[in-house]
Protein backbone atom coordinates (compact mmCIF):
# COMPACT_ATOMS: atom_id res chain seq x y z
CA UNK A 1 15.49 25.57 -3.18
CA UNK A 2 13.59 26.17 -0.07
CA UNK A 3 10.24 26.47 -1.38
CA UNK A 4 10.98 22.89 -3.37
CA UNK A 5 12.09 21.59 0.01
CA UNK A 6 8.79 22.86 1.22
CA UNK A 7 6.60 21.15 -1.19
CA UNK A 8 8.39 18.08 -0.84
CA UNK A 9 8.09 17.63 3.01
CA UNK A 10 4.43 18.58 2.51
CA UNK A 11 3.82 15.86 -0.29
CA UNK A 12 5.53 13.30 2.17
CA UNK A 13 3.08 14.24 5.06
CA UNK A 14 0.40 13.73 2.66
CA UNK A 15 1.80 10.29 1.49
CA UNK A 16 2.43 9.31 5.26
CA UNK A 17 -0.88 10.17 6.52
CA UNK A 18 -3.07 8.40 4.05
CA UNK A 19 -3.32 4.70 4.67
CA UNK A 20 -4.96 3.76 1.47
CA UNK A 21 -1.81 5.50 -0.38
CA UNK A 22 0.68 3.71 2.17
CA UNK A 23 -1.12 0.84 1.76
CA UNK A 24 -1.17 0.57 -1.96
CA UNK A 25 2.48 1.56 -2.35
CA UNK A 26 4.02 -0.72 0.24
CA UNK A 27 1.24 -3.80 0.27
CA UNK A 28 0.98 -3.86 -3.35
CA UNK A 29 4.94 -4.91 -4.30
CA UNK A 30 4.75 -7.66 -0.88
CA UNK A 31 1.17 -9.27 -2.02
CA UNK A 32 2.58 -9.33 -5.66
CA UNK A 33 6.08 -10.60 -5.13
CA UNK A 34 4.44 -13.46 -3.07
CA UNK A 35 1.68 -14.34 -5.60
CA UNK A 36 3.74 -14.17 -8.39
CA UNK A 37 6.59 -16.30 -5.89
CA UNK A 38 4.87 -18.81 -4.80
CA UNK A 39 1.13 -19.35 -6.48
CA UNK A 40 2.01 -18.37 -10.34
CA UNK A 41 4.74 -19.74 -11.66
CA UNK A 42 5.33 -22.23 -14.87
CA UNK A 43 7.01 -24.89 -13.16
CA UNK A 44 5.00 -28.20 -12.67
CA UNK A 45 5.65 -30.38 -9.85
CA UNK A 46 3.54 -31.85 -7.52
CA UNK A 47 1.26 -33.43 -9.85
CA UNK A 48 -0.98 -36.38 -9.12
CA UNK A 49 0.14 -39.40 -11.14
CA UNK A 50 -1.26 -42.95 -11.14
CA UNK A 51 0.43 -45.74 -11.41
CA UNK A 52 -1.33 -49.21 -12.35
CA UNK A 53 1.48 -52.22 -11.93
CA UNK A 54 0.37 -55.51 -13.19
CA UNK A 55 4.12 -56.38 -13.87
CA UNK A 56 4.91 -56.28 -10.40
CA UNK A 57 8.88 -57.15 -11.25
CA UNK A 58 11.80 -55.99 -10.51
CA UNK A 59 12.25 -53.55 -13.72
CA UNK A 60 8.68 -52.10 -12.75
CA UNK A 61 9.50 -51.62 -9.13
CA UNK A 62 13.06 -49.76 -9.91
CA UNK A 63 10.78 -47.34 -12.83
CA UNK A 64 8.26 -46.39 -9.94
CA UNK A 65 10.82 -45.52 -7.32
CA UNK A 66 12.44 -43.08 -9.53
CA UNK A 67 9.02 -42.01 -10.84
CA UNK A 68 8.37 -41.61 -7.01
CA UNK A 69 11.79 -39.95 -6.10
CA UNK A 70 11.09 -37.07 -8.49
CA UNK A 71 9.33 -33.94 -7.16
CA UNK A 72 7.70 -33.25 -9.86
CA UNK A 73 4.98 -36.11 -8.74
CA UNK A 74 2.78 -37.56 -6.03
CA UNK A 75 1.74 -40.88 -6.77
CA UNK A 76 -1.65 -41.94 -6.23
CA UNK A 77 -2.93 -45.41 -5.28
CA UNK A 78 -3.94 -47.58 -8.48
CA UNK A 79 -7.70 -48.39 -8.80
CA UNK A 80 -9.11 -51.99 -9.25
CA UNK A 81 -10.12 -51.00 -13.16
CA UNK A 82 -9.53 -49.09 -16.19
CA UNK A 83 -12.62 -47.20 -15.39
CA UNK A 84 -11.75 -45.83 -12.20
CA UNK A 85 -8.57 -44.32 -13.95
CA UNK A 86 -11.18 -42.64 -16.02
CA UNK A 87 -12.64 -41.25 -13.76
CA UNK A 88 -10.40 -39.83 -12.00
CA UNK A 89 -9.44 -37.65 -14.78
CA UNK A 90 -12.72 -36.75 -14.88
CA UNK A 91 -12.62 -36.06 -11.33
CA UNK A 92 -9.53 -33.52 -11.97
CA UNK A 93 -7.94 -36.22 -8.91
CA UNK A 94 -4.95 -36.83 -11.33
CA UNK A 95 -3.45 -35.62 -14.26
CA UNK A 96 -1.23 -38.49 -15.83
CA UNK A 97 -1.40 -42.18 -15.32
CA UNK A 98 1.48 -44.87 -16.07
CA UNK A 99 -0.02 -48.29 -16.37
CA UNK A 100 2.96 -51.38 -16.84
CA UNK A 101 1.63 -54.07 -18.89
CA UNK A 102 2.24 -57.98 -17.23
CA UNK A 103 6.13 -58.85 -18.07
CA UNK A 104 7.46 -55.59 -18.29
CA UNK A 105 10.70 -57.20 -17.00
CA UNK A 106 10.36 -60.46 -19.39
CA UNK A 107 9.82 -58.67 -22.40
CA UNK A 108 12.81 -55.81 -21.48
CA UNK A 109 15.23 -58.39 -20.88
CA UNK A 110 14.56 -61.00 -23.88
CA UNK A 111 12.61 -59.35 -26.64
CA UNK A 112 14.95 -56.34 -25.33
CA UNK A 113 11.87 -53.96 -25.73
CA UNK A 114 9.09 -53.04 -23.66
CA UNK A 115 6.24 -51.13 -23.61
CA UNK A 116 3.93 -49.04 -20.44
CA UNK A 117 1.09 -46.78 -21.05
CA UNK A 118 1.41 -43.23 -20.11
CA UNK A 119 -1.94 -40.78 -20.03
CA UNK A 120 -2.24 -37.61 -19.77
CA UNK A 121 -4.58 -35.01 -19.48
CA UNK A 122 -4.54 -32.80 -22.50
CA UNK A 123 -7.37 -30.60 -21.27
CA UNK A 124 -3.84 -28.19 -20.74
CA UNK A 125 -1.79 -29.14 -23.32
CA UNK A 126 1.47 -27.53 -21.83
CA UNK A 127 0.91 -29.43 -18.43
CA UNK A 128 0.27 -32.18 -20.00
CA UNK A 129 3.48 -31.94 -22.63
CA UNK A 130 5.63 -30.70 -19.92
CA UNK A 131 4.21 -34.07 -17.63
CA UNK A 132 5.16 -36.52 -20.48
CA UNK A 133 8.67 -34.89 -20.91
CA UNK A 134 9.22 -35.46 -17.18
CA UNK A 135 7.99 -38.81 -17.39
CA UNK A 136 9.89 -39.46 -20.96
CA UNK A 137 13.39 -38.22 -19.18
CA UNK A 138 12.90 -40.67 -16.33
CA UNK A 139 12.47 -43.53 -18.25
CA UNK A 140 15.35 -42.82 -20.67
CA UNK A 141 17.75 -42.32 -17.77
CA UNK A 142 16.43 -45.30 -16.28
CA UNK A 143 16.44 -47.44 -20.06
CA UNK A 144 20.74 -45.51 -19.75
CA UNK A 145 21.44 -47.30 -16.49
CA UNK A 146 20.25 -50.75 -17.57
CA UNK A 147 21.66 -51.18 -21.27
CA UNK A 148 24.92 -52.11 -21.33
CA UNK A 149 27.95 -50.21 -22.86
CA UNK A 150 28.41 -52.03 -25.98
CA UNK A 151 24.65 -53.16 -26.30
CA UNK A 152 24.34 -50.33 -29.09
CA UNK A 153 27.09 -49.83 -31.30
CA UNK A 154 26.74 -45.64 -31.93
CA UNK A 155 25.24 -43.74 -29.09
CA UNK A 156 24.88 -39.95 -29.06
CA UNK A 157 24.48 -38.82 -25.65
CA UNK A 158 23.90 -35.04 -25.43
CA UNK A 159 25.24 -33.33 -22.23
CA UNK A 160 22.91 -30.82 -21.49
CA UNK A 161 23.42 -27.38 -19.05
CA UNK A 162 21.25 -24.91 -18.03
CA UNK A 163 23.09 -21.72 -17.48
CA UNK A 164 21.76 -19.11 -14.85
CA UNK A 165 19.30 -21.57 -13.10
CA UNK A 166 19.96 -24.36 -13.34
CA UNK A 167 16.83 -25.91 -11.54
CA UNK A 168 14.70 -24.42 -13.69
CA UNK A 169 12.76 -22.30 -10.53
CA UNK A 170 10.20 -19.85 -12.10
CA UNK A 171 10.94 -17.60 -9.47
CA UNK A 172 13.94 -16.49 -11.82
CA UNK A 173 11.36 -14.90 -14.33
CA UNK A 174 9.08 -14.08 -12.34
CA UNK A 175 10.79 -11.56 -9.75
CA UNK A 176 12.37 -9.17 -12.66
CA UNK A 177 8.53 -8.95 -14.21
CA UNK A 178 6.96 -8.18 -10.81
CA UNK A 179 9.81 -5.96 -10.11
CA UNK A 180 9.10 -4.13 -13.45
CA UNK A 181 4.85 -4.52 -12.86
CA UNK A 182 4.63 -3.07 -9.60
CA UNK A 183 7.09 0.34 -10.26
CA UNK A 184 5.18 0.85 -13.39
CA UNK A 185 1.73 0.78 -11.37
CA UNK A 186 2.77 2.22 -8.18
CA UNK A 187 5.15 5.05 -9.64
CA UNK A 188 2.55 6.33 -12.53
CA UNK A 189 -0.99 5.73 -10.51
CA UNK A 190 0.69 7.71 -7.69
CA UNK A 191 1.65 10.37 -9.50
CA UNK A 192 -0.95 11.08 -12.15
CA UNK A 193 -3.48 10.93 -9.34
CA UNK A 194 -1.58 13.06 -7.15
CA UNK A 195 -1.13 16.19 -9.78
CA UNK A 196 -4.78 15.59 -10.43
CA UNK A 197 -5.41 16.06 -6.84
CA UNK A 198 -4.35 19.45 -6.54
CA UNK A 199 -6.27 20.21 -9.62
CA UNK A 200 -9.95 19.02 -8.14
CA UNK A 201 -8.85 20.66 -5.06
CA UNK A 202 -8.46 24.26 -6.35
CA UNK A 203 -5.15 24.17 -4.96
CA UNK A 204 -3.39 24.03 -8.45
CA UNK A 205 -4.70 27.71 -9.37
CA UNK A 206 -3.04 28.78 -5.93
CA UNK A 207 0.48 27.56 -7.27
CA UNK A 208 -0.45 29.26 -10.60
CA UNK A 209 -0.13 32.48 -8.98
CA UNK A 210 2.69 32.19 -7.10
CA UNK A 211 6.70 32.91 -7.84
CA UNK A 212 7.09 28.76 -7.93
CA UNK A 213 7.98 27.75 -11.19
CA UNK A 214 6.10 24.81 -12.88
CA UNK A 215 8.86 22.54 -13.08
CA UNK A 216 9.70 22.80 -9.09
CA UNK A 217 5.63 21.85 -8.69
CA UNK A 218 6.06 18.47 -10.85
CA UNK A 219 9.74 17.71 -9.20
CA UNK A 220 7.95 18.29 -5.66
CA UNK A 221 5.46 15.77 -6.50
CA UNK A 222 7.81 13.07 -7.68
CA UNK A 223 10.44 13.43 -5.90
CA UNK A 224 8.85 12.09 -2.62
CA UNK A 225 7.12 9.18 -5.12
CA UNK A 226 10.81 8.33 -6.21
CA UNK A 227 12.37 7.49 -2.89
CA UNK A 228 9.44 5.90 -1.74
CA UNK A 229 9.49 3.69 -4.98
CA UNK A 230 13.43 2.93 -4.11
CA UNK A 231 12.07 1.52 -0.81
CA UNK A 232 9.94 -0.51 -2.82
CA UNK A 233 12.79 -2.02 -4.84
CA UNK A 234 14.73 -2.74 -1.31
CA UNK A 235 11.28 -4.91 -0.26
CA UNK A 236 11.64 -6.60 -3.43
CA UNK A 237 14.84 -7.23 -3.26
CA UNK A 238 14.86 -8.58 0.25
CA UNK A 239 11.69 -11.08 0.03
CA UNK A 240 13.50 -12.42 -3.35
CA UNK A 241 16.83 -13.16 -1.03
CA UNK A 242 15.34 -14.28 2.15
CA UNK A 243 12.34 -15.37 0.76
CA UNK A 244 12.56 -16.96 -2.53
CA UNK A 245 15.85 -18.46 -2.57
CA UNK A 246 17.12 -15.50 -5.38
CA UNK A 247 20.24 -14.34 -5.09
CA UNK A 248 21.89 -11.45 -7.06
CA UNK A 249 24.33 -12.20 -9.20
CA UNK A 250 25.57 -8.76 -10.56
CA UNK A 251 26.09 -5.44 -9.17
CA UNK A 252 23.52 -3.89 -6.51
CA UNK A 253 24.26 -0.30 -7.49
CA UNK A 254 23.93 -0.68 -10.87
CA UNK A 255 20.97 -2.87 -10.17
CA UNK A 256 19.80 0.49 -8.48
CA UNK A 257 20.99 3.00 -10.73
CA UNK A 258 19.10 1.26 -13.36
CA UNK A 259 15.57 0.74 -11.38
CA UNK A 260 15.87 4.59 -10.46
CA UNK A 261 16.33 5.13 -14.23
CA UNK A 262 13.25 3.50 -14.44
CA UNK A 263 11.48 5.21 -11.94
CA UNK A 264 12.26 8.32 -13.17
CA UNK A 265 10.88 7.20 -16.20
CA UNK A 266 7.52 6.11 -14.88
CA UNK A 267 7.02 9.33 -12.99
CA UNK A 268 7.68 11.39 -16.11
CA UNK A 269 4.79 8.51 -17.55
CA UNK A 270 2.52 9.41 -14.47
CA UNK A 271 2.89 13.44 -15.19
CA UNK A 272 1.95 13.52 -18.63
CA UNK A 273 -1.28 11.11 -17.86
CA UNK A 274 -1.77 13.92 -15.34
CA UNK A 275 -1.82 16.98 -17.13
CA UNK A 276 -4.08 15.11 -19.73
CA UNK A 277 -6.45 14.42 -17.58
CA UNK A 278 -8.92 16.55 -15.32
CA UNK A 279 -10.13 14.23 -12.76
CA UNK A 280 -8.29 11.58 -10.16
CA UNK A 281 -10.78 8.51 -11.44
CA UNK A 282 -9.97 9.19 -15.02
CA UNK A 283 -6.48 9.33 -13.72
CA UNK A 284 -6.83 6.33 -11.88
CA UNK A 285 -8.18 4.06 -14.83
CA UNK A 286 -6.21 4.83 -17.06
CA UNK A 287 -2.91 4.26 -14.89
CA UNK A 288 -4.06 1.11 -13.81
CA UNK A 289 -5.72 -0.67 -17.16
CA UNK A 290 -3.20 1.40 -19.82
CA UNK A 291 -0.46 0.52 -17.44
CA UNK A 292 -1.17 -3.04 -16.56
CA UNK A 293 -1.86 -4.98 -19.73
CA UNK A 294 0.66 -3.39 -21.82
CA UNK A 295 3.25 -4.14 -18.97
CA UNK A 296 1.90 -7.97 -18.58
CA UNK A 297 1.43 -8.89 -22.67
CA UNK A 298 4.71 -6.80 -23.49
CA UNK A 299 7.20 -7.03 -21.50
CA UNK A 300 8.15 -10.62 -21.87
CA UNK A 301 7.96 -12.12 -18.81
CA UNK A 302 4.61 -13.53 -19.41
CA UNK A 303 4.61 -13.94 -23.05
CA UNK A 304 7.54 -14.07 -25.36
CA UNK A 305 7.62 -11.25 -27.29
CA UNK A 306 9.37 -13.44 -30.02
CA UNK A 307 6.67 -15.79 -30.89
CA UNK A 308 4.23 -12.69 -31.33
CA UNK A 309 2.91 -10.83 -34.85
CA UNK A 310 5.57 -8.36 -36.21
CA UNK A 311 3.21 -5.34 -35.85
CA UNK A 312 2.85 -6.60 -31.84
CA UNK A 313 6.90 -7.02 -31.79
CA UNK A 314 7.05 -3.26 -32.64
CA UNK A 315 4.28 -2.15 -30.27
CA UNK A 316 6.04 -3.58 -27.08
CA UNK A 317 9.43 -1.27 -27.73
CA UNK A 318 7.68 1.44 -26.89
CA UNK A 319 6.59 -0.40 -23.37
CA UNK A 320 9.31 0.91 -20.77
CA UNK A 321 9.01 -2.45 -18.72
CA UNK A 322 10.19 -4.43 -21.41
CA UNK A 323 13.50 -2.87 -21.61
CA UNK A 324 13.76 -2.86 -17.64
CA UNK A 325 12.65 -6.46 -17.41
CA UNK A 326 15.67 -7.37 -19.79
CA UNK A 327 18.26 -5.27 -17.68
CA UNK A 328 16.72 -6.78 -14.13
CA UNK A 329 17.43 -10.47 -15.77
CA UNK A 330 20.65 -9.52 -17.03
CA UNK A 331 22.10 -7.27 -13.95
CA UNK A 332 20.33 -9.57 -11.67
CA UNK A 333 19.61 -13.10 -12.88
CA UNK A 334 22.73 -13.22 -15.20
CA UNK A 335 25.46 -10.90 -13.47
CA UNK A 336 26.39 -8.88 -16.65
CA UNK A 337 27.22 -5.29 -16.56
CA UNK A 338 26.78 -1.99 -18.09
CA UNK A 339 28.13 -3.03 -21.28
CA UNK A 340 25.44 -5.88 -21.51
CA UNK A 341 22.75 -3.22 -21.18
CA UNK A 342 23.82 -0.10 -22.61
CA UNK A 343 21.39 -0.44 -25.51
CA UNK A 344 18.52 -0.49 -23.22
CA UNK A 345 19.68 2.12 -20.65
CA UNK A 346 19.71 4.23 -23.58
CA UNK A 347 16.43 4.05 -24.96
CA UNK A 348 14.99 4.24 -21.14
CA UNK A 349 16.61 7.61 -21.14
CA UNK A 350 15.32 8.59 -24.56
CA UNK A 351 11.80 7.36 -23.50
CA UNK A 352 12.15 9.69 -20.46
CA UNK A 353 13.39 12.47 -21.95
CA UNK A 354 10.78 12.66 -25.06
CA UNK A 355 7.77 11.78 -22.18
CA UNK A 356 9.64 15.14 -19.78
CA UNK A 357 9.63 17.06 -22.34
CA UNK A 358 6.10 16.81 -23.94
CA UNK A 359 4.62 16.68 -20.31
CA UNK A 360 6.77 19.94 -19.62
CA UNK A 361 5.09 21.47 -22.22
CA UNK A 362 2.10 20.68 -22.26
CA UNK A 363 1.30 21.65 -18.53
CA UNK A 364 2.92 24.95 -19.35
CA UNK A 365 0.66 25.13 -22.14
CA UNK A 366 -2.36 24.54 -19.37
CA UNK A 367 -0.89 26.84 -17.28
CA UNK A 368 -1.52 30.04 -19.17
């Protein structure tokens, strides 16, 4: 027990002395949690919108104020012609235009139907679907306020609800998926590279020879990588509160018992890349590219895993992120508890114990 506690104090010296390993495992989870916060998300607000008024009534006037009072637009001063508005799609200056034909009002009020142009650009079909849904719900609420009761005989008027966020803030995704992104990078580059290390060094064949046992070298090299990852989670968790507006909603220490499950399980992830490989840059790669895109394409908080091929569906269960990007959401996002997440505990346990065991082995197996 000595020896381990040995190793382990000398594994954090190295850690704390390196800047470009302090660097990576504390600026990484920051620069990500703010990129991902604030620059990438899948909400759309803020969008330039034109709006050409040659009604100028009343009806017109109350349409553009709640147009204006949304925050999902800025509205742009209309141009003197139709070719202006073209080009400033051209231009990339806006990306929907509303244009109200002359008696909007007139035509609302006696022919009890009008009609306004809306444009959008469709060189991003989901901007510009999500823009004319926005634009769609504004008028309809506005078309709700203005009909009277018993204007239309049958009226179905669904009452929708959006459970768990109810504003719709893309911060809610994207926090468990950065959460899940940056322990799978940090926790398995640090410690394949690390093992490596002492390998390149000539320091591995020193251990070889000595009384300490295998398993006491690979728990003194994660250990160290597992508190430091736990910090990592408390950084995370902190910017999402203070930061982001995202509070938790279930239980912290199961929050953490769970992300330490999966730590675990990324260590045991980084060992076996380790003791397949002789050399930190092969290491390296393959940590970063074999951990990255599988954790972006299949862990579902990019891409639903739902709308992919079946073969695809089947590839991503054996992605560890996935099934600690569902128990973030639902410990964190949803407030559930261990019964809500059993399932997935369970096969984060299995994953770590098959990936302890063949990295056990086969390091033993390299040893003799």
């Amino acid at each position: 027990m000595k020896q381990l506690l040995v190793f382990i104090r000398k594994e954090f010296a190295h850690v704390l002395r390196d800047r470009k390993t302090l660097l990576i495992l504390f600026g990484m989870p920051v620069v990500q949690i703010l990129i991902f916060g604030f620059a990438l998300t899948n909400e759309v607000k803020n969008s330039k919108i034109l709006i050409v008024d040659h009604a100028r009534d009343e009806a017109s006037q109350q349409l553009i104020s709640q147009i204006d009072a949304s925050r999902y637009f800025e509205i742009e001063n209309a141009p003197l012609n139709y070719r202006q508005i073209e080009s400033g799609f051209k231009e990339g200056k806006i990306k929907m235009a509303v244009i109200f034909p002359a008696n909007f009002q007139s035509d609302l009020l006696h022919q009890h139907r009008a009609q306004l142009q809306v444009i959008a650009d469709a060189s991003d079909p989901n901007n510009a679907t999500t823009l004319i849904n926005y634009v769609s719900s504004i008028i309809q609420d506005y078309q709700s306020h203005i009909t009277p009761p018993a204007a239309i005989p049958y009226r179905i008027i669904p009452e929708t609800r959006m459970l768990y966020n109810p504003q719709l803030k893309g911060v809610h995704n994207f926090v468990p998926g950065v959460m899940a992104l940056v322990l799978m990078l940090v926790c398995v580059m640090m410690t394949a590279v690390s093992i490596v290390r002492e390998k390149e060094t000539g320091t591995m064949e020193i251990l070889l020879v000595s009384p300490f046992k295998p398993i006491l070298v690979i728990l003194s090299k994660a250990i160290p990588y597992l508190l430091l990852s736990l910090i990592n989670v408390i950084s995370i968790l902190l910017l999402s509160i203070f930061l982001l507006d995202l509070p938790i909603a279930g239980s912290i220490p199961l929050l953490f018992a769970e992300s330490t499950l999966f730590i675990i399980t990324c260590l045991t992830l980084g060992i076996f890349i380790s003791v397949k490989t002789s050399s930190q840059q092969t290491a390296m790669l393959i940590s970063l590219m074999g951990m990255l895109l599988p954790t972006i394409l299949f862990s579902g908080f990019m891409f639903p895993i739902e709308n992919m091929p079946l073969p695809l569906q089947i590839i991503s269960n054996a992605v560890p992120a996935k099934w600690y990007y569902i128990i973030v959401k639902s410990v964190m996002i949803k407030g559930l508890g261990i019964s809500a997440i059993w399932k997935e505990t369970l096969i984060l346990t299995g994953i770590t114990i098959i990936l302890l065991i063949i990295s056990l082995k086969s390091f033993k197996i390299r040893l003799t």
